[in-house]
C-alpha atoms as a PDB file:
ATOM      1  CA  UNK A   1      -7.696  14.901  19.163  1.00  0.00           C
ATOM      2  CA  UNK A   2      -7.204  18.883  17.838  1.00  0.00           C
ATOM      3  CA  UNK A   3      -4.948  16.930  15.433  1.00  0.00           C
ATOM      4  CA  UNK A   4      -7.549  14.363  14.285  1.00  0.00           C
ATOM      5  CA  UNK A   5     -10.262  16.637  13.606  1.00  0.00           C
ATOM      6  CA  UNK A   6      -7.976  18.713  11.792  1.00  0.00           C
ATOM      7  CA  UNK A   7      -7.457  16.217   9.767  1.00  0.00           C
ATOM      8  CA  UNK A   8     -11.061  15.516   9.110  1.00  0.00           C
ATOM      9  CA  UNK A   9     -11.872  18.934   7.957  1.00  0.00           C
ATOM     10  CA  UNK A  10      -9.091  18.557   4.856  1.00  0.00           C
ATOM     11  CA  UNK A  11     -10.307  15.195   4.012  1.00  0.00           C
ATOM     12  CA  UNK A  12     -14.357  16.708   3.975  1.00  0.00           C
ATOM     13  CA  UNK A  13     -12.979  19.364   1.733  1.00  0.00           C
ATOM     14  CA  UNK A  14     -10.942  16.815  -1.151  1.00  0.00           C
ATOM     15  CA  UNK A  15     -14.845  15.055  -0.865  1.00  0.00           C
ATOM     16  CA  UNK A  16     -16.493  18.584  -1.593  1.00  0.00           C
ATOM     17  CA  UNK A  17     -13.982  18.962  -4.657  1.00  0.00           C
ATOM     18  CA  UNK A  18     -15.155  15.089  -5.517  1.00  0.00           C
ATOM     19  CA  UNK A  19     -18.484  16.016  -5.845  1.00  0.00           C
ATOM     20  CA  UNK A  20     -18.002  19.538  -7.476  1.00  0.00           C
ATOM     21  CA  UNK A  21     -16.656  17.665 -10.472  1.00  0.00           C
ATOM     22  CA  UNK A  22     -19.091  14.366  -9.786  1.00  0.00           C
ATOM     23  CA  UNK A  23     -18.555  12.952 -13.403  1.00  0.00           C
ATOM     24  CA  UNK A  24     -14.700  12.883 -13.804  1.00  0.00           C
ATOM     25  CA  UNK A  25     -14.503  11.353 -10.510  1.00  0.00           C
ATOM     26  CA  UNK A  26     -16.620   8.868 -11.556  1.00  0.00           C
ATOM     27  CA  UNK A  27     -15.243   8.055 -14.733  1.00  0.00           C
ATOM     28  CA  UNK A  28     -11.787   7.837 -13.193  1.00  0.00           C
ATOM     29  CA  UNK A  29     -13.407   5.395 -10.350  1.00  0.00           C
ATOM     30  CA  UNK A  30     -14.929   3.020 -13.282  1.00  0.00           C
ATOM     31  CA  UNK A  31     -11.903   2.753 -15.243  1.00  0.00           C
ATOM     32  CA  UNK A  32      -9.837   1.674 -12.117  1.00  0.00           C
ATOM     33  CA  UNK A  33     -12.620  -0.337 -11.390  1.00  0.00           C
ATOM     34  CA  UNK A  34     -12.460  -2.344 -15.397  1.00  0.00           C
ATOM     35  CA  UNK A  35      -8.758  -2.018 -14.665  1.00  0.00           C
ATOM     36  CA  UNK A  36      -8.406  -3.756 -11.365  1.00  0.00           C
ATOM     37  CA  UNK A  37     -10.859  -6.109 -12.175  1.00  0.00           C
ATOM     38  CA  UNK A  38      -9.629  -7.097 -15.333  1.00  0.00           C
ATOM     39  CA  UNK A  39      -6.086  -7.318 -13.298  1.00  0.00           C
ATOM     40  CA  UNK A  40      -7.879 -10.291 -10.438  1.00  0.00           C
ATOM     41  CA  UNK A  41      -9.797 -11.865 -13.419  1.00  0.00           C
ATOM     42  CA  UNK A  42      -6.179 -12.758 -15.495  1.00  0.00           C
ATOM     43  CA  UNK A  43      -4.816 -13.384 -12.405  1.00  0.00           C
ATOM     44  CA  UNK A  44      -7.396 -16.291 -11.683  1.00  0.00           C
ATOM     45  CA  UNK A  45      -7.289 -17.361 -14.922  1.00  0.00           C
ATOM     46  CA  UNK A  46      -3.698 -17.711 -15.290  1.00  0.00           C
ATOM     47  CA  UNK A  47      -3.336 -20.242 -12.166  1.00  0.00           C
ATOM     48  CA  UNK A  48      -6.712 -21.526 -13.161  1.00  0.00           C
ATOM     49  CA  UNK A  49      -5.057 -22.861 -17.081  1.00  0.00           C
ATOM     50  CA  UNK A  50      -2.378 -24.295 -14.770  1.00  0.00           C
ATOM     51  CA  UNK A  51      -4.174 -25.647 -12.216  1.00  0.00           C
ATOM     52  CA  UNK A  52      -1.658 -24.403  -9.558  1.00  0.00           C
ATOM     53  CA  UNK A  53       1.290 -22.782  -8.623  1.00  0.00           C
ATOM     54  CA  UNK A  54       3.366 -25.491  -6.196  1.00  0.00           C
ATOM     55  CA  UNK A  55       0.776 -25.662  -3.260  1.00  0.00           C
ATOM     56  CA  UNK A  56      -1.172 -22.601  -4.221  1.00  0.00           C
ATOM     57  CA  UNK A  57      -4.502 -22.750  -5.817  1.00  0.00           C
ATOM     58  CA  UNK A  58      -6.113 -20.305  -7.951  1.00  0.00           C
ATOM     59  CA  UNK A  59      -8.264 -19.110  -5.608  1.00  0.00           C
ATOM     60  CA  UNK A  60      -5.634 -18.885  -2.821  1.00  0.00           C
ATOM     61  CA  UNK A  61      -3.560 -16.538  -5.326  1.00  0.00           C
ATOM     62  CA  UNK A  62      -6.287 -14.888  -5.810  1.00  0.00           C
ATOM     63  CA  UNK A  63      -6.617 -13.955  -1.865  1.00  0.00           C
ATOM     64  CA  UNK A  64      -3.038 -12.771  -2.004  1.00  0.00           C
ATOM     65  CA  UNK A  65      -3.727 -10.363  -5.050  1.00  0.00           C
ATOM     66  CA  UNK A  66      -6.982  -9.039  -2.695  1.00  0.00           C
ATOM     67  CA  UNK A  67      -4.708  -8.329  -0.005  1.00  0.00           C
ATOM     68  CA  UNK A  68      -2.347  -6.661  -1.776  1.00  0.00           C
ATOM     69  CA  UNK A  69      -4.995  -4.554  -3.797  1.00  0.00           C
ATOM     70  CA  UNK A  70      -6.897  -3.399  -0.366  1.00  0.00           C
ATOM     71  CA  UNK A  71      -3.399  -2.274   1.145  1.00  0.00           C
ATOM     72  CA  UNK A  72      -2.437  -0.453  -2.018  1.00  0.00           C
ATOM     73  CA  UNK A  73      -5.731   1.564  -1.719  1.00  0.00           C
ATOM     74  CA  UNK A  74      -5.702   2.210   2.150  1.00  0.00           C
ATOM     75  CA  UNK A  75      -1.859   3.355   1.147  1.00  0.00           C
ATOM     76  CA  UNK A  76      -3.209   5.448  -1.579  1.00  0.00           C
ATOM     77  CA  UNK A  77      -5.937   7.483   0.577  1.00  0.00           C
ATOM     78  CA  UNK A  78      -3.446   8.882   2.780  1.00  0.00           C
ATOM     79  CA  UNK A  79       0.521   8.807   1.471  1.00  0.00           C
ATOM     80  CA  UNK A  80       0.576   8.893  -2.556  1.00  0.00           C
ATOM     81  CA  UNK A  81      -0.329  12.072  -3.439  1.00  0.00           C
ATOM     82  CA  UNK A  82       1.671  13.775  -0.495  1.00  0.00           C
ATOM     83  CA  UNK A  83       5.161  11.878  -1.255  1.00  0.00           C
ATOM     84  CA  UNK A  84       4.721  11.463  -5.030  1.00  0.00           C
ATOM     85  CA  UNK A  85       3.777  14.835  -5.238  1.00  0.00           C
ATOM     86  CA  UNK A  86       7.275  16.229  -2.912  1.00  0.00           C
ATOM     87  CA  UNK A  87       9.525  16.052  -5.525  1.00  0.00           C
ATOM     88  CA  UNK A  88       7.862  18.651  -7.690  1.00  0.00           C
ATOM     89  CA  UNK A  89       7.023  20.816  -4.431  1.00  0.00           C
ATOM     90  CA  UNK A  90      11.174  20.488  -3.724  1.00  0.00           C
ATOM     91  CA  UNK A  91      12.366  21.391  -6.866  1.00  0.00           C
ATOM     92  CA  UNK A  92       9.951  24.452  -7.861  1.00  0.00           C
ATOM     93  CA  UNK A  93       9.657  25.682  -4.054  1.00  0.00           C
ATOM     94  CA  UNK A  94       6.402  25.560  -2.780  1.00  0.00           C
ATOM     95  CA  UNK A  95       6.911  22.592  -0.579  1.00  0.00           C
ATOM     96  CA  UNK A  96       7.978  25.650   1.484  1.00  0.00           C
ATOM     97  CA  UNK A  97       4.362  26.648   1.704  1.00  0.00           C
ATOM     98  CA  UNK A  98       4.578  23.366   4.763  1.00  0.00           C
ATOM     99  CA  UNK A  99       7.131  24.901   6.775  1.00  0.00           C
ATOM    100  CA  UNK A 100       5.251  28.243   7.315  1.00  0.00           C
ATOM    101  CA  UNK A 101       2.117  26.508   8.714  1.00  0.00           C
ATOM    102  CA  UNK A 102       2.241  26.496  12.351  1.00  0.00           C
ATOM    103  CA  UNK A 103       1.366  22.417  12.538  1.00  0.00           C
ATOM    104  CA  UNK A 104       3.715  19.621  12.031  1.00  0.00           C
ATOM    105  CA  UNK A 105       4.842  19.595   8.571  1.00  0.00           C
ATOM    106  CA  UNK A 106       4.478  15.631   8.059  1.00  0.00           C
ATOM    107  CA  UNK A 107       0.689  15.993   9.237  1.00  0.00           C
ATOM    108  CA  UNK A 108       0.081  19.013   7.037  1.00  0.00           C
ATOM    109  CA  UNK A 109       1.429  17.189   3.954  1.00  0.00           C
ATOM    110  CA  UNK A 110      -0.424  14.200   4.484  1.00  0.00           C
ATOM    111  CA  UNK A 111      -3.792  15.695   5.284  1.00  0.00           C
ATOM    112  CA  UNK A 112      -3.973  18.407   2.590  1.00  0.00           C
ATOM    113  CA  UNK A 113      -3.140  15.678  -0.410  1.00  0.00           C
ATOM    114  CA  UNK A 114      -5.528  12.948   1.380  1.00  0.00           C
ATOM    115  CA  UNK A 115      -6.882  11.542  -1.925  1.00  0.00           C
ATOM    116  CA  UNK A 116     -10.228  10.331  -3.117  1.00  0.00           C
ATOM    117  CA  UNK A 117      -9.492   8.257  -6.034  1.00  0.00           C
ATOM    118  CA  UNK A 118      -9.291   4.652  -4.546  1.00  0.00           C
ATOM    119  CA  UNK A 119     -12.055   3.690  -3.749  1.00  0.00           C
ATOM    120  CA  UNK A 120     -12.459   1.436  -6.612  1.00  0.00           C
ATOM    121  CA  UNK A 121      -9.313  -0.255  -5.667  1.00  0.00           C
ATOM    122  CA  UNK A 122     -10.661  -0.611  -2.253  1.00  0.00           C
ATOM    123  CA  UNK A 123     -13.883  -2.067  -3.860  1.00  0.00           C
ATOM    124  CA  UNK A 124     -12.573  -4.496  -6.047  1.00  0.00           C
ATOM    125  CA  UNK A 125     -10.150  -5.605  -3.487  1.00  0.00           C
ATOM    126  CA  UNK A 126     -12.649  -6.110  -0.673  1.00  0.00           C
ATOM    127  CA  UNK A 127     -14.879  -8.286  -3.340  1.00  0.00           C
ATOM    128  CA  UNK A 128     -12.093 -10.306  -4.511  1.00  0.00           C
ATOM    129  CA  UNK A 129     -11.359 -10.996  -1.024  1.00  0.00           C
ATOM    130  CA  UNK A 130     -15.040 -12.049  -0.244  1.00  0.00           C
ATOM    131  CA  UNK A 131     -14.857 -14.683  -3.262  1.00  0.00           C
ATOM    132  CA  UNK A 132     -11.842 -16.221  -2.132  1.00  0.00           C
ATOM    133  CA  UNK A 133     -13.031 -16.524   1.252  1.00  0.00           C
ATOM    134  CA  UNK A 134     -16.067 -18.003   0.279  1.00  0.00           C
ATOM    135  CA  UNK A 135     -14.544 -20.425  -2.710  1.00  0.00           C
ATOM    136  CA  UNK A 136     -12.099 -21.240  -0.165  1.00  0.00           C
ATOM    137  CA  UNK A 137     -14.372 -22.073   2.096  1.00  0.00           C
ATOM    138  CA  UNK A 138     -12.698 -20.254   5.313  1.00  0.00           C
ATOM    139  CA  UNK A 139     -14.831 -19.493   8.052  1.00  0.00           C
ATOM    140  CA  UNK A 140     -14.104 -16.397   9.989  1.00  0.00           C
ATOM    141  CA  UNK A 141     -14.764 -16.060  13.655  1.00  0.00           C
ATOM    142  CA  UNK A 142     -14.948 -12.798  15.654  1.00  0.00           C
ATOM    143  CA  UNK A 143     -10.996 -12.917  16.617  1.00  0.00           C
ATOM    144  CA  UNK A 144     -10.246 -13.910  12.731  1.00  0.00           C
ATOM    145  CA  UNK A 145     -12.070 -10.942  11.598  1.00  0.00           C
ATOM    146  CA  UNK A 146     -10.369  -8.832  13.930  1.00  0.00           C
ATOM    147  CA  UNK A 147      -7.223  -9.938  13.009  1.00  0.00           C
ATOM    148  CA  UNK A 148      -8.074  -9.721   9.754  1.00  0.00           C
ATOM    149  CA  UNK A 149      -8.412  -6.002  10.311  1.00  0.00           C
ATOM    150  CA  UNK A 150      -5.664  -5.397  12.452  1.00  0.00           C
ATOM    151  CA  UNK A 151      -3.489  -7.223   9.342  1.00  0.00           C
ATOM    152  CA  UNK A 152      -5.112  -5.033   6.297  1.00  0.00           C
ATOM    153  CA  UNK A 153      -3.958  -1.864   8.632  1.00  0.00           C
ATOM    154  CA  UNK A 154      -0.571  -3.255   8.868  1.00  0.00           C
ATOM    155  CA  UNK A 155      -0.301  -3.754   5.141  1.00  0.00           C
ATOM    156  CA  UNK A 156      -1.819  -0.168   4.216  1.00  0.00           C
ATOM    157  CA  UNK A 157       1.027   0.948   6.453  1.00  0.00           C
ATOM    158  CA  UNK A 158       3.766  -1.171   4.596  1.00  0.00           C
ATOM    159  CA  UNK A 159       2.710   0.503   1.511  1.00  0.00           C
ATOM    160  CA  UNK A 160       3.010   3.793   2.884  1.00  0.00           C
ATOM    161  CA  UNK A 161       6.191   3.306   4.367  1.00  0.00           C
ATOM    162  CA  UNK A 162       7.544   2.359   0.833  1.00  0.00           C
ATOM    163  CA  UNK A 163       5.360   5.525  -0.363  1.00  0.00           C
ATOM    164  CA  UNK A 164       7.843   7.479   1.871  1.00  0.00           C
ATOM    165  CA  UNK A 165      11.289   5.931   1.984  1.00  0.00           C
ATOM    166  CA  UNK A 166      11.061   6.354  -1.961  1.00  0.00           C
ATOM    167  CA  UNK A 167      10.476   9.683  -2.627  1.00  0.00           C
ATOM    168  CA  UNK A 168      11.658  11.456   0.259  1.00  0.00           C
ATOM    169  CA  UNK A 169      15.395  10.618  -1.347  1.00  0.00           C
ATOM    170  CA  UNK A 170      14.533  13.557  -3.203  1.00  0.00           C
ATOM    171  CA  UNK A 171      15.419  16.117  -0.556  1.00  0.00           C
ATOM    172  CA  UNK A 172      18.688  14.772  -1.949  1.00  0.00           C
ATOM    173  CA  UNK A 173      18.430  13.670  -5.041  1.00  0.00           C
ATOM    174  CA  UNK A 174      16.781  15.650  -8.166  1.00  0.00           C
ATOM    175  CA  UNK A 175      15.521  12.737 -10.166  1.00  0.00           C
ATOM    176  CA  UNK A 176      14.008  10.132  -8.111  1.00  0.00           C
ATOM    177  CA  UNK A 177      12.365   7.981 -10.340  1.00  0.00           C
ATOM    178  CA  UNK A 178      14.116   5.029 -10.683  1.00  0.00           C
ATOM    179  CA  UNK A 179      13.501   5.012  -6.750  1.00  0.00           C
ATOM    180  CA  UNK A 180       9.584   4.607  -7.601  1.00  0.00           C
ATOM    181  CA  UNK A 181      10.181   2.215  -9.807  1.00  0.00           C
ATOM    182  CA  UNK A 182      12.059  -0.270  -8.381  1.00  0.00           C
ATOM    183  CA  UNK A 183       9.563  -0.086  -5.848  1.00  0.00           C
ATOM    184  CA  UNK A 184       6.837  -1.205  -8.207  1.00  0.00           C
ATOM    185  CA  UNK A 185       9.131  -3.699  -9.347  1.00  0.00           C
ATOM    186  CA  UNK A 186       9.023  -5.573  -6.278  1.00  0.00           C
ATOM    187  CA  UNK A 187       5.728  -5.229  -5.425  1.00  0.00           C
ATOM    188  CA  UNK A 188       4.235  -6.550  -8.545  1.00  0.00           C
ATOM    189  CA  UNK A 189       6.653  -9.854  -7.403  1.00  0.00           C
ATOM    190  CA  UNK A 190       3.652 -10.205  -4.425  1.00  0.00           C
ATOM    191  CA  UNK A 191       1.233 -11.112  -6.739  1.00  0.00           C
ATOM    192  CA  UNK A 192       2.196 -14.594  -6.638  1.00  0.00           C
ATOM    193  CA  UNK A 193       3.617 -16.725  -4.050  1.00  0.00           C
ATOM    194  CA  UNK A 194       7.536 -15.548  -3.345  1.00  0.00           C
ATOM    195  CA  UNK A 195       7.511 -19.455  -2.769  1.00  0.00           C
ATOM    196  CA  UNK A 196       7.675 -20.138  -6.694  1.00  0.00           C
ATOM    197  CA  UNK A 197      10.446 -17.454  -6.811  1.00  0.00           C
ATOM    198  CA  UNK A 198      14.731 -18.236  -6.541  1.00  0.00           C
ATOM    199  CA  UNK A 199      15.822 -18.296  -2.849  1.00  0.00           C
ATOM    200  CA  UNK A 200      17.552 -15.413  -3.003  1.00  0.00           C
ATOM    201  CA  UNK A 201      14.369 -12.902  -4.376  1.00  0.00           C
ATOM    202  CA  UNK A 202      12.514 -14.250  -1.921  1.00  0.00           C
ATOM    203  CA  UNK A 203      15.083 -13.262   0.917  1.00  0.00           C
ATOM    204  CA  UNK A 204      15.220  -9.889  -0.744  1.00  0.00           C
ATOM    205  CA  UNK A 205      11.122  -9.926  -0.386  1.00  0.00           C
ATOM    206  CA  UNK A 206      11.359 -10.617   3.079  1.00  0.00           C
ATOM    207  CA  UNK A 207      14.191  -8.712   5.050  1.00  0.00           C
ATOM    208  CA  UNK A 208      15.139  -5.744   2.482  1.00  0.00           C
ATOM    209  CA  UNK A 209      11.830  -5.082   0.661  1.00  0.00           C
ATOM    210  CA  UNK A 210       9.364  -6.627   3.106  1.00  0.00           C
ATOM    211  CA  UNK A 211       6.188  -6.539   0.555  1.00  0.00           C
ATOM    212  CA  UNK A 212       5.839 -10.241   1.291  1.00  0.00           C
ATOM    213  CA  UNK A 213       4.595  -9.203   4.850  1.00  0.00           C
ATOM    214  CA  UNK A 214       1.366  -7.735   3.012  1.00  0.00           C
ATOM    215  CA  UNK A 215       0.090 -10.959   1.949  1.00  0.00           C
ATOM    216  CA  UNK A 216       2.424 -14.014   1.754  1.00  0.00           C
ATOM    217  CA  UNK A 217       2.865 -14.628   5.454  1.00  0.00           C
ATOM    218  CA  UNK A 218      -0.639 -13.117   6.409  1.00  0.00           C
ATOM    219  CA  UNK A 219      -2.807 -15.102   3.806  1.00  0.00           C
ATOM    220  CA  UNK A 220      -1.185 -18.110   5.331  1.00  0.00           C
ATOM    221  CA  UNK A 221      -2.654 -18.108   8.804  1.00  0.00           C
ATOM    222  CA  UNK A 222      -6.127 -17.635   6.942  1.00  0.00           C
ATOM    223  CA  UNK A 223      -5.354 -20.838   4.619  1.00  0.00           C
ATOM    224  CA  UNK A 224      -3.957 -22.472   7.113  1.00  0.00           C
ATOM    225  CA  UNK A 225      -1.136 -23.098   4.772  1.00  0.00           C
ATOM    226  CA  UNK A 226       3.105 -23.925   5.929  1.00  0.00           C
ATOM    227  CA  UNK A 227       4.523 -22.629   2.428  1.00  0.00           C
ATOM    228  CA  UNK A 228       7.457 -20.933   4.449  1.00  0.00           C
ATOM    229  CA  UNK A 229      10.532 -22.371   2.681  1.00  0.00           C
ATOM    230  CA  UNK A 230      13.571 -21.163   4.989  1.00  0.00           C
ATOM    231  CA  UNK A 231      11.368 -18.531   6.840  1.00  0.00           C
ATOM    232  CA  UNK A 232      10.160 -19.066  10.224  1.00  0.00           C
ATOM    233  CA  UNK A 233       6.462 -19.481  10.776  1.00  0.00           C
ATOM    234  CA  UNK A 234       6.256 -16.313  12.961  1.00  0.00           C
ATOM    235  CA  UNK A 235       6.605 -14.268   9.916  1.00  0.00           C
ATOM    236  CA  UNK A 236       2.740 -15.112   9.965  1.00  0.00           C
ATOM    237  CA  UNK A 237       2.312 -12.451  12.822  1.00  0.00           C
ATOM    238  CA  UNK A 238       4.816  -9.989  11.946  1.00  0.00           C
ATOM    239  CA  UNK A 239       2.774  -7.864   9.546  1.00  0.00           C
ATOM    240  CA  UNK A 240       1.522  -5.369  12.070  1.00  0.00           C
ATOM    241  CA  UNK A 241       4.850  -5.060  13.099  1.00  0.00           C
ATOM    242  CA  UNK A 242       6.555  -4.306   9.842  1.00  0.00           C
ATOM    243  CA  UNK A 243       4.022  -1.825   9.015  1.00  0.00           C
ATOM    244  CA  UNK A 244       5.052   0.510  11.967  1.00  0.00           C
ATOM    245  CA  UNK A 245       8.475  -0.265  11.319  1.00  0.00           C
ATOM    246  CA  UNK A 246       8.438   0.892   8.083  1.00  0.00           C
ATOM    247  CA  UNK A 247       6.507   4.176   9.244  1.00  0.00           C
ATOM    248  CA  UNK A 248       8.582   5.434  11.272  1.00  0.00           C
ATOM    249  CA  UNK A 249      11.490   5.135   9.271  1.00  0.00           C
ATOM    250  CA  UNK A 250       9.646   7.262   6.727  1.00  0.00           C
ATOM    251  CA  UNK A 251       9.153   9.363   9.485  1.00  0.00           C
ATOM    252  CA  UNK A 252      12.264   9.398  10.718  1.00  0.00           C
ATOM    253  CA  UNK A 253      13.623  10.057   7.303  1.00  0.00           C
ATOM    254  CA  UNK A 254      11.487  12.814   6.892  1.00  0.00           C
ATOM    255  CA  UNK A 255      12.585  14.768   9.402  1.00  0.00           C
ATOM    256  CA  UNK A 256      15.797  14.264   7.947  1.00  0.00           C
ATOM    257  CA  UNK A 257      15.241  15.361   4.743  1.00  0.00           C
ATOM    258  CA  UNK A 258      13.254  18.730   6.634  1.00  0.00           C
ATOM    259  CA  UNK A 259      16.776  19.625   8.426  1.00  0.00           C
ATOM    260  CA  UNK A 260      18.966  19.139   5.069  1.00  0.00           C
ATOM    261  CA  UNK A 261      16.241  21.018   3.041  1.00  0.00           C
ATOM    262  CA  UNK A 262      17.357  23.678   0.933  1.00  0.00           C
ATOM    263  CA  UNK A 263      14.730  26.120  -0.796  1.00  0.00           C
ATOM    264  CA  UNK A 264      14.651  26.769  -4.422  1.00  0.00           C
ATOM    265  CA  UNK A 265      13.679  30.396  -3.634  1.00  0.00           C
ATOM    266  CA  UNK A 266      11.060  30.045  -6.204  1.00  0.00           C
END
């Protein structure tokens, strides 16, 4: 509880500093806004000239770009400014500055970076996902919604764990880069089906770089859908499940990286 309120306070401050500079904040919150909308809107239209993708409609891709759009947000409140910031903080010093606080060094990180600039993800996310619901036509009872819920936390927390396995390597490494972006290579494969994909990338999507658990397998209990090639249809459910996973081994990791941590003495 001492912990949660803690956390609180930092994330009321980084909403003070929102509104001290009102204007750039929301500038920056319009252009994601034009950018992620522009992003769902050639989406749509580029299933829509086609008709469909196998067994997936343009509206149905368009739930799986939602999906993945909402969990990149929730991600980005709370891990992408603390882990894509640590490699700088390693290599000039002043990630020291967390081990001389007398809290846990993993909470410290995470709340003093908690970031305000995705809300316009979140928004254009949540309304894309309202359209498709409604063009699809899928009615959502109170244990649908719930699950619904339970499944966007799961996915927030699958693109947090990525957040962290791929840039705490540089407690390590120096250069981490290509880490980063050969996670944004796979992710942008979840944007459509992994079903239209080779075999093999879709194996790779599953059980080594499990982004397909944010909105593949999910959207699929929604749409009522069995697009599940050589995967078993529990995979549906396991979204939650991969998101702690995937958490933990970031924390785990972590703590690693703490133990092997050598200051600059910068």
């Amino acid at each position: 509880m001492r912990y949660a309120l803690l956390y609180w306070d930092f994330v009321k401050i980084q909403f003070r500093v929102a509104q001290e500079y009102r204007a750039a904040f929301l500038a920056r919150s319009f252009a994601k806004a034009v950018a992620n909308g522009a992003s769902v809107c050639i989406t749509y239209l580029t299933i829509y000239s086609f008709g469909h993708v196998l067994s997936w409609s343009a509206f149905e891709v368009m739930l799986l770009f939602s999906m993945n759009t909402i969990a990149y947000a929730l991600a980005g409140f709370f891990m992408f400014h603390p882990f894509t910031k640590l490699q700088q903080r390693v290599n000039d010093g002043t990630f020291d500055e967390m081990l001389t606080k007398p809290l846990n060094p993993f909470f410290y990180l995470c709340s003093r970076d908690f970031s305000t600039g995705y809300f316009a993800n979140l928004a254009v996310g949540i309304a894309a996902l309202v359209v498709s619901f409604i063009q699809l036509d899928i009615k959502l009872s109170a244990l649908k919604i719930l699950w619904l819920v339970v499944v966007l936390i799961g996915t927030g927390m699958i693109h947090s764990g990525f957040f962290m396995l791929t840039n705490i390597p540089t407690f390590w490494l120096i250069k981490i880069d290509a880490i980063g972006r050969l996670r944004s290579t796979f992710e942008s494969f979840i944007r459509y089906p992994i079903s239209i994909y080779d075999t093999w990338i879709a194996v790779m999507l599953t059980y080594i770089f499990p982004f397909a658990f944010v909105n593949f397998f999910p959207a699929q209990y929604f749409l009522q859908k069995s697009d599940f090639m050589i995967f078993p249809p529990m995979l549906t459910f396991m979204t939650p499940v991969v998101g702690v996973v995937l958490m933990l081994m970031g924390y785990a990791l972590f703590q690693l990286g703490i133990r092997n941590y050598k200051s600059s003495g910068s």
